[in-house]
N, C-alpha and C. Protein backbone atom coordinates (compact mmCIF):
# COMPACT_ATOMS: atom_id res chain seq x y z
N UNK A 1 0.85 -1.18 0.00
CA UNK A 1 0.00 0.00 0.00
C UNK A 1 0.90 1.24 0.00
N UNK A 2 0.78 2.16 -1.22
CA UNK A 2 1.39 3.46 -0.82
C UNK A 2 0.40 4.38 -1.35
N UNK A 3 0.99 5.04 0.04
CA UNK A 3 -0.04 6.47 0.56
C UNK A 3 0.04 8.01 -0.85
N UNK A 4 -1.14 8.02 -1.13
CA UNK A 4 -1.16 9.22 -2.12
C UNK A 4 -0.84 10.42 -1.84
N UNK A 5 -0.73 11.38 -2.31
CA UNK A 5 -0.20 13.16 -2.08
C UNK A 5 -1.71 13.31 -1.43
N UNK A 6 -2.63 12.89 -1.10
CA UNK A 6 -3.89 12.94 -0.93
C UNK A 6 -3.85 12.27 0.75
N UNK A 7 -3.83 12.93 1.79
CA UNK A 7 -3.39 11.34 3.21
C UNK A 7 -5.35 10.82 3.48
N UNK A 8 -5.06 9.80 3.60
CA UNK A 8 -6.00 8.94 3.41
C UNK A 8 -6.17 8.17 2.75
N UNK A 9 -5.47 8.20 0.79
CA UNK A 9 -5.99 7.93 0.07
C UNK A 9 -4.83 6.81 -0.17
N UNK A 10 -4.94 5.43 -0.55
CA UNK A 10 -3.85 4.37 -0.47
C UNK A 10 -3.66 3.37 -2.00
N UNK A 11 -2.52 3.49 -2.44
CA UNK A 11 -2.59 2.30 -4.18
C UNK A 11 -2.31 1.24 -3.28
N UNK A 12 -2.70 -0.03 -4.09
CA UNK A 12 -2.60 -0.91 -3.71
C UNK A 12 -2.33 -1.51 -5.12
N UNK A 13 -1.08 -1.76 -5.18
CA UNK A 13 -0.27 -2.53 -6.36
C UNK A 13 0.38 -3.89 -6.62
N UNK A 14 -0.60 -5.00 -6.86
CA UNK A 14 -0.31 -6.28 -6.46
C UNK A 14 0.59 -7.04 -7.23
N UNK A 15 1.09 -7.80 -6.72
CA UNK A 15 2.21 -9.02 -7.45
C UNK A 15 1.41 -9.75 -8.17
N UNK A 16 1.43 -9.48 -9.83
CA UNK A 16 0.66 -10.57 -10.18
C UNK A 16 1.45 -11.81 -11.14
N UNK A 17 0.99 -13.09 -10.90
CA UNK A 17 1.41 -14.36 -11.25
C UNK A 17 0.68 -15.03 -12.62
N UNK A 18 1.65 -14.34 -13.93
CA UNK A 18 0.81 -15.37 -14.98
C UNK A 18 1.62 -16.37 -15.28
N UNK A 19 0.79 -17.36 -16.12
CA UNK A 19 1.41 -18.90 -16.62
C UNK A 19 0.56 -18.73 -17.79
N UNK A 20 0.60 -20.19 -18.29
CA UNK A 20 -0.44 -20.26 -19.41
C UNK A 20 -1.55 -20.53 -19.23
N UNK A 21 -1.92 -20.20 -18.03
CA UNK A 21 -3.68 -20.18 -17.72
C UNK A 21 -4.42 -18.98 -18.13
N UNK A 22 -3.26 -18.24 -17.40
CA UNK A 22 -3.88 -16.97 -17.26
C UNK A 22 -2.99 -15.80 -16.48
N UNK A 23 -3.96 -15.66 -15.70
CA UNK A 23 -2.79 -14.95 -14.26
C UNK A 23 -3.78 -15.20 -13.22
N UNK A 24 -3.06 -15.02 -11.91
CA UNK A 24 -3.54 -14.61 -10.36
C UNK A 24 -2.93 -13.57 -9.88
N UNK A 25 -3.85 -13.16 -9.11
CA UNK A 25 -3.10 -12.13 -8.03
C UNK A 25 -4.20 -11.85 -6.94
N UNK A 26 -3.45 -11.20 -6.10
CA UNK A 26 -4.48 -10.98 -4.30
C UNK A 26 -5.31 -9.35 -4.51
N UNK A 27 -5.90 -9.07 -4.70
CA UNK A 27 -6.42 -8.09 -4.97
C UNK A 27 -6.95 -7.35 -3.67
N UNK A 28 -6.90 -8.25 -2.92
CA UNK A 28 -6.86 -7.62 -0.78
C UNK A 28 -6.07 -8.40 -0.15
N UNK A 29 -5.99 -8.18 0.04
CA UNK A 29 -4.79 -8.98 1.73
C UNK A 29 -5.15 -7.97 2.78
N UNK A 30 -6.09 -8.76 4.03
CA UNK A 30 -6.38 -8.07 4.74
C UNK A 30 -4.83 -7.60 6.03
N UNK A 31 -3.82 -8.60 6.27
CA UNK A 31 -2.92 -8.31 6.67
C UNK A 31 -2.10 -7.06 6.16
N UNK A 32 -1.72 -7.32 4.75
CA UNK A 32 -0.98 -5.70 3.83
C UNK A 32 -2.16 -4.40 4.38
N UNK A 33 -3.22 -4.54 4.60
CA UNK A 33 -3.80 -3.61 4.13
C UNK A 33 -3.77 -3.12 5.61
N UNK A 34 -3.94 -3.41 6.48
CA UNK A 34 -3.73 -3.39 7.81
C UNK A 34 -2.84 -2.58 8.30
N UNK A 35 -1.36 -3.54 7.50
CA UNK A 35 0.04 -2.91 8.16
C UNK A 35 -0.03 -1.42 6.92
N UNK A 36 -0.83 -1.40 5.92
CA UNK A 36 -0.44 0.30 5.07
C UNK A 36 -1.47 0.87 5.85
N UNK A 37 -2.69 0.58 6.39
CA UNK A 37 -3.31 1.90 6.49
C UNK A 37 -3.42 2.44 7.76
N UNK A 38 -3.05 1.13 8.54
CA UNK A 38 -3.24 0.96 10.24
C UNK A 38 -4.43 0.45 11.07
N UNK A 39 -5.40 0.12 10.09
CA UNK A 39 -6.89 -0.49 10.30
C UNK A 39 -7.13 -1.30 9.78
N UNK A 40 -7.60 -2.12 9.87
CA UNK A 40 -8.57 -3.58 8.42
C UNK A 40 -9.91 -2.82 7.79
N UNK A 41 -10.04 -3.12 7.02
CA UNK A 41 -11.12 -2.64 6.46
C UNK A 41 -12.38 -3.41 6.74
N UNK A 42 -13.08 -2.44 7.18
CA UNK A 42 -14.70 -3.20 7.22
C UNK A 42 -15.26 -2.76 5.97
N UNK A 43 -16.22 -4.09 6.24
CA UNK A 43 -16.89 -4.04 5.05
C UNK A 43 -18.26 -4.43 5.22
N UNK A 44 -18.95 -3.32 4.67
CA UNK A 44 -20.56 -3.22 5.25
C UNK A 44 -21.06 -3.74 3.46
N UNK A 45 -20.65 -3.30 2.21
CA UNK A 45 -21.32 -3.53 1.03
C UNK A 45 -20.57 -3.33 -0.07
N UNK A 46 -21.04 -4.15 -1.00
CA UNK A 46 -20.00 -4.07 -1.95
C UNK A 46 -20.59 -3.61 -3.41
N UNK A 47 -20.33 -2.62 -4.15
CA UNK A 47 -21.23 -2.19 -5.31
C UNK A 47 -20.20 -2.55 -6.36
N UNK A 48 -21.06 -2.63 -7.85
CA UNK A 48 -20.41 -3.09 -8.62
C UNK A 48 -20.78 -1.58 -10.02
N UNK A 49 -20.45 -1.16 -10.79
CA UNK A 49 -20.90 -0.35 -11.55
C UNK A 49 -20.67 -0.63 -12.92
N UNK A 50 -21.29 -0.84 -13.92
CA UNK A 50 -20.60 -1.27 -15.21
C UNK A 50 -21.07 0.49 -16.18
N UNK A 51 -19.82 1.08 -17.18
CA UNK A 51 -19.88 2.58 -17.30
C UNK A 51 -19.77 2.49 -19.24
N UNK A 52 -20.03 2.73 -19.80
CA UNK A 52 -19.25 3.29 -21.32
C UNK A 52 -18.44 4.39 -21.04
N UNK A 53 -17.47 4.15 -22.28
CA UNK A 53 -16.55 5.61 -21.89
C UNK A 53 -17.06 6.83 -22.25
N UNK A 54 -16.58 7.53 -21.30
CA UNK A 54 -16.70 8.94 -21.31
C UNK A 54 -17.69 9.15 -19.88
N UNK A 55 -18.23 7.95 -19.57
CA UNK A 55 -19.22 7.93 -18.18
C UNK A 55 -18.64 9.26 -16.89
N UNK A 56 -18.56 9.46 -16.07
CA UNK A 56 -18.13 10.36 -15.30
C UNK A 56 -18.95 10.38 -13.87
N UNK A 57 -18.67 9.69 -13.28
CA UNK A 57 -19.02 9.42 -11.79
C UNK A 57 -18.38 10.19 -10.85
N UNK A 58 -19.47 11.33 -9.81
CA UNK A 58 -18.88 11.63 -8.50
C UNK A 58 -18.65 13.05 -9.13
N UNK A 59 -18.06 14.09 -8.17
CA UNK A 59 -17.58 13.65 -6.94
C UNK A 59 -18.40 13.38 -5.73
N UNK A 60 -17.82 11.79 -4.99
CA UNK A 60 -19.26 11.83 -4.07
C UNK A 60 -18.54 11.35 -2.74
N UNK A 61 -19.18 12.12 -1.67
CA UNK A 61 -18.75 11.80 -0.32
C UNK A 61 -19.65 11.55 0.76
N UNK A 62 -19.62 11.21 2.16
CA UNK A 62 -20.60 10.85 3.03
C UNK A 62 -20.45 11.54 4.07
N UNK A 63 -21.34 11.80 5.12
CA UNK A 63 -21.23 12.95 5.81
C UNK A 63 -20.70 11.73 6.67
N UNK A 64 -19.68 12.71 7.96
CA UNK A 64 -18.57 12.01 8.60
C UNK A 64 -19.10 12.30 10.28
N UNK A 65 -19.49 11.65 11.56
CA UNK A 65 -19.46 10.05 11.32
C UNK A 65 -20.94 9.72 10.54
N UNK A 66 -20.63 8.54 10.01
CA UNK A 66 -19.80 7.54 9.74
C UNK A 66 -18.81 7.58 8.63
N UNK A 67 -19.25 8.22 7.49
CA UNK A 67 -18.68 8.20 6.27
C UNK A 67 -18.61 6.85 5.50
N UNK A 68 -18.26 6.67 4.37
CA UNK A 68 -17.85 5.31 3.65
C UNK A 68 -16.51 5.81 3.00
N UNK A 69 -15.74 4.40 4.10
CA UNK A 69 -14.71 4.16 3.50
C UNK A 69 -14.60 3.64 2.05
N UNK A 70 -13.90 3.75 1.04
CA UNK A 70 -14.19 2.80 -0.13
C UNK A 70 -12.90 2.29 -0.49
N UNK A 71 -12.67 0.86 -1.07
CA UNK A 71 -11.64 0.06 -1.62
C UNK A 71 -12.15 0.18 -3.48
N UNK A 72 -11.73 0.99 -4.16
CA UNK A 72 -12.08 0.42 -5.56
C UNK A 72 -11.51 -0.79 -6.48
N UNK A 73 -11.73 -1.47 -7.32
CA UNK A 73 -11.10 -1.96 -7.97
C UNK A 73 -11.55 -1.97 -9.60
N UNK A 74 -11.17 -1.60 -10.57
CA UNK A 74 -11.60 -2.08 -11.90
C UNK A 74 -11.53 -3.60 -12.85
N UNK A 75 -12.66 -3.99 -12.69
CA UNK A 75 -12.48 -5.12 -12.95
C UNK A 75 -12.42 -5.52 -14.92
N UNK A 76 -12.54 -4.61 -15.66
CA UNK A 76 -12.81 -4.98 -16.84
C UNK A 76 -12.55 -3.48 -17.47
N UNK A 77 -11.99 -3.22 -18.40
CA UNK A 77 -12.12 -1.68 -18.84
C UNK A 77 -10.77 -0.88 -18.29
N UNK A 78 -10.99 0.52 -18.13
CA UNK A 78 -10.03 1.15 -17.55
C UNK A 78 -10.84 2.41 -16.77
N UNK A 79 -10.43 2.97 -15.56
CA UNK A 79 -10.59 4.23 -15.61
C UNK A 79 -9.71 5.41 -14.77
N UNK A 80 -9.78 6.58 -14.57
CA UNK A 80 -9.35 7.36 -13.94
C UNK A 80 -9.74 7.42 -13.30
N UNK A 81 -9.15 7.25 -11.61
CA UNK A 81 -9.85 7.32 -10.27
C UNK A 81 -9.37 8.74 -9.48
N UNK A 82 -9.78 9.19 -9.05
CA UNK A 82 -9.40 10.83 -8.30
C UNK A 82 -10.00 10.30 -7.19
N UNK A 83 -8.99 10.84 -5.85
CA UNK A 83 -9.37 11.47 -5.06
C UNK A 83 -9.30 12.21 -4.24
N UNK A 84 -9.98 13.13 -3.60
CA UNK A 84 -10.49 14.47 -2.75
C UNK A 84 -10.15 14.84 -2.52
N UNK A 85 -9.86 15.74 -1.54
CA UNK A 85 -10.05 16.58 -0.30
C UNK A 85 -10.59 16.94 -0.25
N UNK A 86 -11.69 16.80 0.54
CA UNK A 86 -12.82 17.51 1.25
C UNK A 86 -12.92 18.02 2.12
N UNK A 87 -12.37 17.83 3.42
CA UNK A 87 -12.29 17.87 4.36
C UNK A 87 -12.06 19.54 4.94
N UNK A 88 -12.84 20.10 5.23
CA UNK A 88 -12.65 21.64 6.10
C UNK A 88 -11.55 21.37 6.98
N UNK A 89 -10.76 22.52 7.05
CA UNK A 89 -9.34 22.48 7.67
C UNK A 89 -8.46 21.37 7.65
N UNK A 90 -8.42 20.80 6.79
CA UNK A 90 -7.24 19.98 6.32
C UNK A 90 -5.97 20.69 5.23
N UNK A 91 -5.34 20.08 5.87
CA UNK A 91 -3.63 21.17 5.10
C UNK A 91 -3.79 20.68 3.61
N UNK A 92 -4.97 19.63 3.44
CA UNK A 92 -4.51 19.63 1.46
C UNK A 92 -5.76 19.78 1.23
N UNK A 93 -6.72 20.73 1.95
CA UNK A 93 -8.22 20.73 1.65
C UNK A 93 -7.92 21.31 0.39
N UNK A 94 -9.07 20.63 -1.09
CA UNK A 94 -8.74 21.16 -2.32
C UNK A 94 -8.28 20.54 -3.28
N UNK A 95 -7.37 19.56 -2.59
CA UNK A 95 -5.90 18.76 -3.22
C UNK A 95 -6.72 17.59 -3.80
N UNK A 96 -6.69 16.90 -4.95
CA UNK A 96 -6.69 15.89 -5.32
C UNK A 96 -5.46 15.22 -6.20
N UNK A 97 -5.68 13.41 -6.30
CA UNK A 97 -4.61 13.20 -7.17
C UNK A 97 -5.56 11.86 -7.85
N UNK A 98 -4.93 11.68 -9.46
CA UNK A 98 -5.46 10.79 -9.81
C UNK A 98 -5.19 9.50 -10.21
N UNK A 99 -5.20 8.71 -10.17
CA UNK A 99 -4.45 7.36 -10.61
C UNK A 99 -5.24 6.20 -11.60
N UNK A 100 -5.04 5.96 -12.55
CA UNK A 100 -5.34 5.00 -13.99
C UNK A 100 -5.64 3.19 -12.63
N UNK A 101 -6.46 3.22 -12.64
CA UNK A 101 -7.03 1.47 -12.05
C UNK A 101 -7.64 0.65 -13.38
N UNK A 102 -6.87 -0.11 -14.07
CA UNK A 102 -7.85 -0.97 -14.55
C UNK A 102 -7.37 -2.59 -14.97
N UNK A 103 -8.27 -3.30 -15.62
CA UNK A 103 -7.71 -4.60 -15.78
C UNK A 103 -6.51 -5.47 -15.99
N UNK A 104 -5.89 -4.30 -16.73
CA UNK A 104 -4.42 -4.74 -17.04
C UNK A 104 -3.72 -4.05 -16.32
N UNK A 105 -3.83 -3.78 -15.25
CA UNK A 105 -2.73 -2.87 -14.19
C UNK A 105 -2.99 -3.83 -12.54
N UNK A 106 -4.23 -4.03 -12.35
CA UNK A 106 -4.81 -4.96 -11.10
C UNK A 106 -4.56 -4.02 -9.76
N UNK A 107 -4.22 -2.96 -10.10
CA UNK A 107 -4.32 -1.84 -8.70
C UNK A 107 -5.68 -1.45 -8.26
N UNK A 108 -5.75 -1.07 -7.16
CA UNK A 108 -6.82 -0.86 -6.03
C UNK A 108 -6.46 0.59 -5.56
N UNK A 109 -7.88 1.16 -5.20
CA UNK A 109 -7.55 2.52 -4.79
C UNK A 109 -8.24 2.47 -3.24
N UNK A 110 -7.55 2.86 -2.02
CA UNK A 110 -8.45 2.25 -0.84
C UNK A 110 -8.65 4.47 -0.60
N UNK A 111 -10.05 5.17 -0.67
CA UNK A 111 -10.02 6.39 -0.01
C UNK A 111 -11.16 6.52 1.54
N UNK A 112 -10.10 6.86 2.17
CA UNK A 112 -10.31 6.90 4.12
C UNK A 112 -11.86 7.66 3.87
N UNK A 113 -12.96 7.66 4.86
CA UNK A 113 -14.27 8.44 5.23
C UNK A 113 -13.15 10.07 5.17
N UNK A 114 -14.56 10.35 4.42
CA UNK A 114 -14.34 11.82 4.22
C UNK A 114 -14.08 12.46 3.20
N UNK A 115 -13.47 11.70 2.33
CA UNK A 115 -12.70 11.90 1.44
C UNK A 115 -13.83 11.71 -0.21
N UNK A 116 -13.81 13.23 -1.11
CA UNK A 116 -14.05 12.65 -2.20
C UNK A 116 -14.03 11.87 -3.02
N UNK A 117 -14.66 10.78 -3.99
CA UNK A 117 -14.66 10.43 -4.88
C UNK A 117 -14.93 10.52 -6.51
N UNK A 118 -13.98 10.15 -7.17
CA UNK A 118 -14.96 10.34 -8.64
C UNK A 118 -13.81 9.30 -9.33
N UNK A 119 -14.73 8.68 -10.87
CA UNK A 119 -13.53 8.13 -11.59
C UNK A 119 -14.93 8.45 -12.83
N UNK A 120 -13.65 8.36 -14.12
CA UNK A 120 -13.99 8.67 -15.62
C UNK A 120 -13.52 7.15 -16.31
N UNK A 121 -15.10 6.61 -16.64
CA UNK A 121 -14.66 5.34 -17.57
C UNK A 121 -13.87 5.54 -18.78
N UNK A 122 -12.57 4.56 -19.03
CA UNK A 122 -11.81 5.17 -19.91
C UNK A 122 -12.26 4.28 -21.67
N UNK A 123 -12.85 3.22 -21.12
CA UNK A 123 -13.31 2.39 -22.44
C UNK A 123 -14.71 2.03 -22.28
N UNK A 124 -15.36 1.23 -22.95
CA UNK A 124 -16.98 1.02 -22.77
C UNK A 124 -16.71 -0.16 -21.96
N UNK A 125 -17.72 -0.71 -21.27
CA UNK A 125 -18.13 -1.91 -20.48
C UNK A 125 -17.00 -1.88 -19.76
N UNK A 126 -16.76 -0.66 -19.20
CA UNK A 126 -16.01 -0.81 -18.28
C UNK A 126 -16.62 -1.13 -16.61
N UNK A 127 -16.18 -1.73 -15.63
CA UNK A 127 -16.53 -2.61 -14.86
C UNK A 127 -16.00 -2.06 -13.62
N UNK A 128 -16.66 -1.33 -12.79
CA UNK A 128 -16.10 -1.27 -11.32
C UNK A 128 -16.50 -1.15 -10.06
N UNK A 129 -15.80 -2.62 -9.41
CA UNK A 129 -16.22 -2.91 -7.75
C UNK A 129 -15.64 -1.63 -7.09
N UNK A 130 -16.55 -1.73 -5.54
CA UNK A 130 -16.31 -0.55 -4.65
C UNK A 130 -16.38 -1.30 -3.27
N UNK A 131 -15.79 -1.76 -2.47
CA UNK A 131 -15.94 -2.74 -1.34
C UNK A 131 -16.36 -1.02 -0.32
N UNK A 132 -16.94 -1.03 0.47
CA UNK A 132 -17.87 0.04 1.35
C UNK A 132 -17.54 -0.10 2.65
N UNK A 133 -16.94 0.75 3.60
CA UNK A 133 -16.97 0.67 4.83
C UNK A 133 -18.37 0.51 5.23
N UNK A 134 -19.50 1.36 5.09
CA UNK A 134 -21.12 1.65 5.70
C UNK A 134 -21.84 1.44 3.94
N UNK A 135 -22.74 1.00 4.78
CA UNK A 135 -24.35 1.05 3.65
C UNK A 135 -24.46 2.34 2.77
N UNK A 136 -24.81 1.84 1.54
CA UNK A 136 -25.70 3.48 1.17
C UNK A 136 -26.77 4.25 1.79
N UNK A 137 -26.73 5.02 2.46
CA UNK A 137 -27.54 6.52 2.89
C UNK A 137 -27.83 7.20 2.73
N UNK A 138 -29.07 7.42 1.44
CA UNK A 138 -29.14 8.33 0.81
C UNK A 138 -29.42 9.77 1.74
N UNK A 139 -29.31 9.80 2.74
CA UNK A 139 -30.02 11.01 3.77
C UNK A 139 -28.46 10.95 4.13
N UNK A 140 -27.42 10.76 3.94
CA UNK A 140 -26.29 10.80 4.27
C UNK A 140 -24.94 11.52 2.66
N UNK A 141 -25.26 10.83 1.65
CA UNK A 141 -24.66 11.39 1.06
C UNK A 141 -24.62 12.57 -0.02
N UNK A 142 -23.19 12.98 -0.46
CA UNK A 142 -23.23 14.28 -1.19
C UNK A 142 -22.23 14.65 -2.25
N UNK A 143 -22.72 15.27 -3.03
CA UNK A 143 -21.23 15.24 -4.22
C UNK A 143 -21.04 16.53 -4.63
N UNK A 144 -19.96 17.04 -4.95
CA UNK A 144 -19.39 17.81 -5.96
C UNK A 144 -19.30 18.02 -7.14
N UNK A 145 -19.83 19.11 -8.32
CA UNK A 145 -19.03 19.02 -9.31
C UNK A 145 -18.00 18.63 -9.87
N UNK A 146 -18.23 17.40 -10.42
CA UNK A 146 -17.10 16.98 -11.30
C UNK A 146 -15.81 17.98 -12.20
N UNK A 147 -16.55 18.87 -12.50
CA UNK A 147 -15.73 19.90 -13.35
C UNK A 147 -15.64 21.21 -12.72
N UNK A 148 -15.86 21.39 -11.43
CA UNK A 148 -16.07 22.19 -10.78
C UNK A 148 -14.57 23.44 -11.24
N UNK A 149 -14.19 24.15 -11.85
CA UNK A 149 -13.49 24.88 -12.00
C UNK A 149 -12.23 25.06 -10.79
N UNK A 150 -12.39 25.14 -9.71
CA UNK A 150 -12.17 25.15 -8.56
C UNK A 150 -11.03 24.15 -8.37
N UNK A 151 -11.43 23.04 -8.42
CA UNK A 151 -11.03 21.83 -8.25
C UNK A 151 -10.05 21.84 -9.07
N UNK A 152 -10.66 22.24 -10.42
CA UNK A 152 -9.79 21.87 -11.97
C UNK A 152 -9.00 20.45 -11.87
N UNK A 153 -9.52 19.47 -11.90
CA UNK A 153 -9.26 18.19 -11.78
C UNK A 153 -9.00 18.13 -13.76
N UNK A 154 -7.64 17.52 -13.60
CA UNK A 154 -7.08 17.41 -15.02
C UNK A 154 -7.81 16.14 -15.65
N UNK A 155 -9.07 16.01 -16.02
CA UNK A 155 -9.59 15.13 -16.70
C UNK A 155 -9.29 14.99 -18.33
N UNK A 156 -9.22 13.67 -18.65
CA UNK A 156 -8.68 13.74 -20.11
C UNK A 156 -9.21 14.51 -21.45
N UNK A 157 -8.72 15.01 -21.97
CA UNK A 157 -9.30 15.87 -23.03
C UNK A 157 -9.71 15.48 -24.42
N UNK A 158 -9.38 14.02 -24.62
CA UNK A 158 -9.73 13.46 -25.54
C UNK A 158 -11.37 12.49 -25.09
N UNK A 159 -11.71 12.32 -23.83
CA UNK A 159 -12.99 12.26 -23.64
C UNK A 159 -13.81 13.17 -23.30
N UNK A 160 -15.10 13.00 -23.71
CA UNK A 160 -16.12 13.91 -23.47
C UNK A 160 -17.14 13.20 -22.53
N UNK A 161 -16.94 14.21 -20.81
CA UNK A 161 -17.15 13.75 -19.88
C UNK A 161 -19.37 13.19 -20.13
N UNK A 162 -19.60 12.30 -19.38
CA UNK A 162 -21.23 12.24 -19.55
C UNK A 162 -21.67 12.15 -18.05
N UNK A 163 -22.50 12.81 -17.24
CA UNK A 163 -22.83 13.03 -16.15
C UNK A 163 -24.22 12.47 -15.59
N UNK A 164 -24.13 11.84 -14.77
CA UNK A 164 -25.99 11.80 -14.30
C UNK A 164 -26.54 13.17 -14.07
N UNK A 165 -27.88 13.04 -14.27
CA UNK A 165 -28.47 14.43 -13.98
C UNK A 165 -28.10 15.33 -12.56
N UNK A 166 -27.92 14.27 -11.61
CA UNK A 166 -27.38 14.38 -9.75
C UNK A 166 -25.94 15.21 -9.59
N UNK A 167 -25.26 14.41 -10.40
CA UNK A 167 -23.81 15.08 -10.69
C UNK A 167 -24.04 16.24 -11.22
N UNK A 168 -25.05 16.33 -12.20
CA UNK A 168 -24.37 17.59 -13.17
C UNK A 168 -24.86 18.69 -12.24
N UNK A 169 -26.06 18.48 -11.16
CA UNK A 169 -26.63 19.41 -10.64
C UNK A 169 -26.12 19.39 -9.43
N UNK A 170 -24.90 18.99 -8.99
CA UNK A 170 -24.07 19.31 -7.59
C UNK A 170 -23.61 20.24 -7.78
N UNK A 171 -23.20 20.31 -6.36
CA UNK A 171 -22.92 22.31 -5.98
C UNK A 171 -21.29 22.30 -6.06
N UNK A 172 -20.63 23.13 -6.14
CA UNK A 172 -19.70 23.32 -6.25
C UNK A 172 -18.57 23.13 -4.65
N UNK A 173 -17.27 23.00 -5.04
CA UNK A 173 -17.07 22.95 -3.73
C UNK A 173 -16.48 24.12 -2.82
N UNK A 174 -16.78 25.41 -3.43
CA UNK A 174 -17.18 26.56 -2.74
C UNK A 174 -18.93 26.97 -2.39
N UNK A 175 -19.58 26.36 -3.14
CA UNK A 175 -20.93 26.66 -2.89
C UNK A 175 -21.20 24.99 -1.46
N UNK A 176 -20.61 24.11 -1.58
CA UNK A 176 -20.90 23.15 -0.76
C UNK A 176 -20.15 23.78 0.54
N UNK A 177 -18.95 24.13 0.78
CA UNK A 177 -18.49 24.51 2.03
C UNK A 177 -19.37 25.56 2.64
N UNK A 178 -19.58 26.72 1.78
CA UNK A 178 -20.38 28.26 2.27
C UNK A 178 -21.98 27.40 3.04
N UNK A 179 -22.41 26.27 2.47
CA UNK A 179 -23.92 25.21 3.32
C UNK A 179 -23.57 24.78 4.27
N UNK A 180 -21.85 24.91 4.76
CA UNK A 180 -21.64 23.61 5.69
C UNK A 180 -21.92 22.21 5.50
N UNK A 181 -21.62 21.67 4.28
CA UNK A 181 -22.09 20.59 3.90
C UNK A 181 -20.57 19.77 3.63
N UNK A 182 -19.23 19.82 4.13
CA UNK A 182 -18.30 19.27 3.96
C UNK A 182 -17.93 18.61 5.19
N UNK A 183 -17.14 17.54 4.94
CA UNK A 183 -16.84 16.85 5.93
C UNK A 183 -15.63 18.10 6.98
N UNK A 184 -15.68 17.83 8.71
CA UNK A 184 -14.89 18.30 9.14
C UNK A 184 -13.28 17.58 8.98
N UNK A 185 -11.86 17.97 9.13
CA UNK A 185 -11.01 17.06 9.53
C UNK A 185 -10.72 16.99 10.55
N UNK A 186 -11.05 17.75 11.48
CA UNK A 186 -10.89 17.44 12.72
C UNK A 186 -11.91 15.92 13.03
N UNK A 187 -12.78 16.38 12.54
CA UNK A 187 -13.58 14.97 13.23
C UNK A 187 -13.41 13.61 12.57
N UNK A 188 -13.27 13.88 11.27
CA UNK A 188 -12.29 12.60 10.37
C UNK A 188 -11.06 12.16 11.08
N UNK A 189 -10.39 13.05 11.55
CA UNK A 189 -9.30 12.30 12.17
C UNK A 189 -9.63 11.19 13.14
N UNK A 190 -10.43 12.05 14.23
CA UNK A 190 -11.17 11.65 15.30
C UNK A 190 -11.87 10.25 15.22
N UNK A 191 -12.95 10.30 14.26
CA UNK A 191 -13.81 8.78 13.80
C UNK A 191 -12.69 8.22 13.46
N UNK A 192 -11.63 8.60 12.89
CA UNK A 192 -10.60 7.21 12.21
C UNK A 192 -9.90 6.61 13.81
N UNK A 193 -9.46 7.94 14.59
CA UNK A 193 -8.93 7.10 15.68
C UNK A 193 -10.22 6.09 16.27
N UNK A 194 -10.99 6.52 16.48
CA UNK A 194 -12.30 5.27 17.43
C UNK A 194 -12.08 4.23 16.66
N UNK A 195 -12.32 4.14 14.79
CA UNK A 195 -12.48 3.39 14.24
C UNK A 195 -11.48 2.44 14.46
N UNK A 196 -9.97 2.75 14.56
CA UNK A 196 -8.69 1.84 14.69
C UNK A 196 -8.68 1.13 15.85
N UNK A 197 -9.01 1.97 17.24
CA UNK A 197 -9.33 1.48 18.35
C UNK A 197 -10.24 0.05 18.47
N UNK A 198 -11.33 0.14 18.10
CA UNK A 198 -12.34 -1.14 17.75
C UNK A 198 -12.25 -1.74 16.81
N UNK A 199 -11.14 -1.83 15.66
CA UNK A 199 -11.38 -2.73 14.49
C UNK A 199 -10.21 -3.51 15.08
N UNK A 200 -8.94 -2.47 15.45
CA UNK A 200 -8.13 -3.71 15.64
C UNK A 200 -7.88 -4.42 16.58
């Protein structure tokens, strides 16, 4: 597991084993994941999303406590995974970074509660699991403009992003902070310490 310019946010870059079958590889190891992040991951649900390219998911986060932790993985396809800062008074509030997850790479993106999400399908039938700290809540969650100017998240320029109606009509993440609608980091820190306390 190494930690992104983003703290919270973790690659997970596996050893993978081909022959003439095929290949294998561990796509979790709850021990690795443990000793990179300092917690095991719970896991309340697991979503699966299948996208065409140019799809454009997020940015989406959960109000903190509880938040959802998320483990991504791309199982088929490719895409660009970003993530966040959300977090009010955090030293990289603002900051995102992005990293390429997909079938032929077998990396995992693990981002801590609190923390934005978004990824851009990079081919059609592209395919991607999300292992979930907490349930979906819809009375709990919230997203950002994807293209939010602000952000200026370097999305590729040879795709032309496609939005759900939800996304396209999220607030910005100057219009989301001015609602009080962002996660604190003080209290993200906080839920992560309880959380480490009782998981491990």
């Amino acid at each position: 597991m190494r930690q992104l310019s983003v703290p919270g946010a973790w690659l997970h870059t596996p050893t993978v084993h081909p022959d003439s079958r095929g290949s294998f590889h561990e796509a979790y190891r709850a021990a690795d994941f443990t000793d990179g992040v300092g917690r095991p991951l719970r896991l309340a649900q697991a979503n699966v999303s299948v996208s065409r390219r140019g799809v454009l998911r997020g940015v989406h986060y959960a109000d903190v406590p509880p938040g959802q932790g998320k483990y991504v993985t791309c199982l088929r396809g490719a895409i660009l995974d970003v993530a966040v800062d959300l977090r009010s008074g955090s030293p990289t509030y603002g900051n995102w970074e992005a990293v390429e997850l997909s079938a032929a790479n077998h990396r995992s993106l693990y981002l801590a509660e609190g923390l934005g999400h978004a990824f851009l399908a990079l081919d059609d039938d592209t395919t991607v699991m999300y292992l979930c700290s907490e349930g979906y809540a819809p009375g709990r969650e919230h997203g950002i403009h994807p293209l939010d100017p602000e952000l200026a998240i370097a999305w590729p320029e040879d795709v032309r992003p496609v939005l759900s109606d939800k996304d396209a009509g999220a607030p910005t993440l100057a219009e989301a902070a001015a609602a009080g609608r962002l996660p604190d980091y003080a209290t993200c820190l906080a839920y992560a310490s309880i959380r480490t306390a009782t998981d491990c």
